[in-house]
Protein backbone atom coordinates (compact mmCIF):
# COMPACT_ATOMS: atom_id res chain seq x y z
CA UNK A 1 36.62 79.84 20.54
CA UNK A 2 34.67 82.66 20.35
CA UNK A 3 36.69 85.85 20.97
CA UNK A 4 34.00 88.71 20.89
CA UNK A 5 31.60 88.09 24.16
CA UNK A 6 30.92 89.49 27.74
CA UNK A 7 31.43 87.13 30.39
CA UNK A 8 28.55 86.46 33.00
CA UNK A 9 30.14 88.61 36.63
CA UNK A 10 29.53 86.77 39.74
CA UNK A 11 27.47 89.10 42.36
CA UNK A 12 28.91 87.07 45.52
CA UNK A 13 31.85 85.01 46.73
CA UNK A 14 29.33 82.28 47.82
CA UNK A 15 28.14 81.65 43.99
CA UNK A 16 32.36 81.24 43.13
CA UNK A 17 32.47 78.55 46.34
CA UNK A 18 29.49 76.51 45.28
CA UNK A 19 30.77 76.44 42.10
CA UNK A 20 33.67 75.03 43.31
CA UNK A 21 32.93 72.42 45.84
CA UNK A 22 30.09 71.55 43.81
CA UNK A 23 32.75 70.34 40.84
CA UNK A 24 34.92 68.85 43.83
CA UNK A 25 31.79 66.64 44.84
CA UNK A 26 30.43 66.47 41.31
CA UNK A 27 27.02 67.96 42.38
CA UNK A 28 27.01 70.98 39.83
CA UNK A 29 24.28 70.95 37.08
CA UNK A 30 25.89 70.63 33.45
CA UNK A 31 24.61 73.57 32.67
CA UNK A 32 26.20 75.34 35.38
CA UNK A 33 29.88 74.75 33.97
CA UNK A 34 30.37 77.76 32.30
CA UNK A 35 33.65 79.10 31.08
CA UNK A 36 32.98 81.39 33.68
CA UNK A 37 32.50 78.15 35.95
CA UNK A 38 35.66 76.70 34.57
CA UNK A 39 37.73 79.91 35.75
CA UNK A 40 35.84 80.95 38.37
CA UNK A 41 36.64 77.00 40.13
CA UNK A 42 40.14 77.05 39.05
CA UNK A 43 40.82 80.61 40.88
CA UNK A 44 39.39 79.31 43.76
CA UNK A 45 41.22 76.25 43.91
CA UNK A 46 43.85 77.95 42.94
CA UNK A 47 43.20 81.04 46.05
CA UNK A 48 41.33 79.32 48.48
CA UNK A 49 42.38 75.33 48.43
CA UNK A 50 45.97 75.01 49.24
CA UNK A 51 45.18 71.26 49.93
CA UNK A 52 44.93 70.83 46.63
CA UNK A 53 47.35 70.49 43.98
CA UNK A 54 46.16 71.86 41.00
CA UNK A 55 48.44 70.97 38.70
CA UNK A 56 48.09 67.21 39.54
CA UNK A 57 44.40 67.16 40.13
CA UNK A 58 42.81 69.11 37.60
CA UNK A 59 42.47 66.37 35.06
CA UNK A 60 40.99 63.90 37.10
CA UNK A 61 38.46 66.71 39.04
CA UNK A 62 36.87 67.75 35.49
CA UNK A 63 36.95 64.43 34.05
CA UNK A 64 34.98 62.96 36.58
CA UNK A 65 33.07 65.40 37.00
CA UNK A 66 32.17 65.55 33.10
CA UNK A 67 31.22 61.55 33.22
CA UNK A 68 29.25 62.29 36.16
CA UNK A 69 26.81 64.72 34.41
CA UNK A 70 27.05 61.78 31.63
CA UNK A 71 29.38 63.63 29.65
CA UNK A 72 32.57 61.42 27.77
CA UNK A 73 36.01 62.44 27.66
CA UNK A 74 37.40 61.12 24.89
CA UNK A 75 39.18 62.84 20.97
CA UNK A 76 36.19 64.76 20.52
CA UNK A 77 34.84 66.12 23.59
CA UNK A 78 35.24 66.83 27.29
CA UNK A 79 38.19 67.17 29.07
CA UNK A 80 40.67 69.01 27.13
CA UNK A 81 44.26 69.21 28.91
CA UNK A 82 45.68 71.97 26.71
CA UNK A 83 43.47 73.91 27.28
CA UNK A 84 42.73 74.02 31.04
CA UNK A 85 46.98 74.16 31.28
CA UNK A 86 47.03 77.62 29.14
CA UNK A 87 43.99 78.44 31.95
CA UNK A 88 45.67 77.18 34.89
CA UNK A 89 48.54 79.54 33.84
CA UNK A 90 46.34 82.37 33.11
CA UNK A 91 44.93 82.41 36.74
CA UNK A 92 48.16 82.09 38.16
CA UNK A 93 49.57 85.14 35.98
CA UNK A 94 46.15 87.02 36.71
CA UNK A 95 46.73 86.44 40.34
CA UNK A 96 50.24 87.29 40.88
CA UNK A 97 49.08 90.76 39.54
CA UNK A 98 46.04 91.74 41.19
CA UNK A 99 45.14 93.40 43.99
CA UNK A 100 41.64 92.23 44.84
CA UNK A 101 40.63 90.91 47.87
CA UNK A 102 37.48 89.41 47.98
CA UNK A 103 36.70 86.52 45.78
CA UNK A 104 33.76 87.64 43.62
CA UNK A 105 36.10 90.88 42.55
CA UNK A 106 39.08 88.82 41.94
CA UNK A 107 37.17 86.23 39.82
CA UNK A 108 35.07 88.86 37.90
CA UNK A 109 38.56 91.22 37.28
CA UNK A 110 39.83 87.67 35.89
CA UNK A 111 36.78 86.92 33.50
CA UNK A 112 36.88 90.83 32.44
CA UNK A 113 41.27 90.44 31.88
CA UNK A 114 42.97 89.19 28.74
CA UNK A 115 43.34 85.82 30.50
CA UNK A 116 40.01 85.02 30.91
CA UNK A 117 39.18 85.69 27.52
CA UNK A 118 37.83 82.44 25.42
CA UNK A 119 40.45 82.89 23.17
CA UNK A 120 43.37 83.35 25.69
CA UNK A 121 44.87 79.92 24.59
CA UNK A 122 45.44 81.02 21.54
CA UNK A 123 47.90 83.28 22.43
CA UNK A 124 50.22 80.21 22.14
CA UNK A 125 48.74 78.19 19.97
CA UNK A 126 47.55 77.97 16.53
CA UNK A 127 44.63 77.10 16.50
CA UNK A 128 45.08 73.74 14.69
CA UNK A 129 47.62 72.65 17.35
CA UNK A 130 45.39 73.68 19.93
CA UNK A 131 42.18 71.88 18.14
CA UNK A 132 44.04 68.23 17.71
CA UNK A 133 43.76 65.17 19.43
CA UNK A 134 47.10 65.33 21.52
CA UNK A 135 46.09 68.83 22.92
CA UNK A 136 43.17 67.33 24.48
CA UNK A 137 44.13 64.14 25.49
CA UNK A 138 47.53 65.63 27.15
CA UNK A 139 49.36 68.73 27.78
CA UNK A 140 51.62 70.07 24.47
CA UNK A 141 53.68 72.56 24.52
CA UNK A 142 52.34 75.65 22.51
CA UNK A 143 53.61 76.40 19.21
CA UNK A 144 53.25 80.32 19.01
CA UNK A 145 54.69 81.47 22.49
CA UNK A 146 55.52 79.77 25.48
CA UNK A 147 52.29 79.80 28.58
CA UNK A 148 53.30 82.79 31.40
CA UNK A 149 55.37 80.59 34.09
């Protein structure tokens, strides 16, 4: 994870929705999932798509939408649970805190906050625990701290 770089903003709240429904319907380019994708989506999903339940859906939504674009999920690559969790928990702290209304701010006051930092995960975790197998095949608990509830 790199830790020194400057996120790509988002100029309108349309960009953050196509993102979005286009990982719902697994239409997005490749290229176009971004860590700035990733957060952008799961903020709003998170805002914006209270039929969803995150927390039970977001494995299955970026896995198949990672084999769609011909991607694999498997020790090495893809999907990484850990990961997206310390995320997931990010958002939620970042939004229980902000003030923001529209979408574009709120997502671009995320990517510019400690938690949407590439190396907010490791926070918790060492970066070995973070890096393994079991991290990215399932949720562990960190190792350093506990995730923001």
């Amino acid at each position: 994870m790199t830790t020194e770089y400057k996120p790509r903003l988002f100029a309108r709240d349309e960009e953050i929705r196509a993102i979005g429904e286009g990982l719902l319907a697994r239409a997005l380019p490749r290229a176009a999932w971004t860590h700035e994708a990733h957060l952008a989506a799961c903020l709003w999903l998170l805002s914006e798509r209270p039929d969803i339940d995150v927390d039970a859906e977001i494995a299955g939504l970026i896995r198949r939408f990672n084999e769609s674009v011909g991607g694999v999920n498997d020790d090495h690559g893809g999907y990484h649970d850990s990961i997206t969790r310390a995320y997931v928990a990010g958002v939620r702290l970042f939004l229980s805190e902000t003030r923001e209304a529209d979408l574009a701010t709120r997502v671009n006051a995320l990517l510019l906050s400690p938690m949407g930092r590439r190396d907010w995960p490791l926070r918790f975790y060492s970066r070995d625990l973070l890096f393994s197998v079991p991290a990215r095949r399932g949720f562990v608990e960190p190792d350093l701290a506990p995730l923001p509830k």
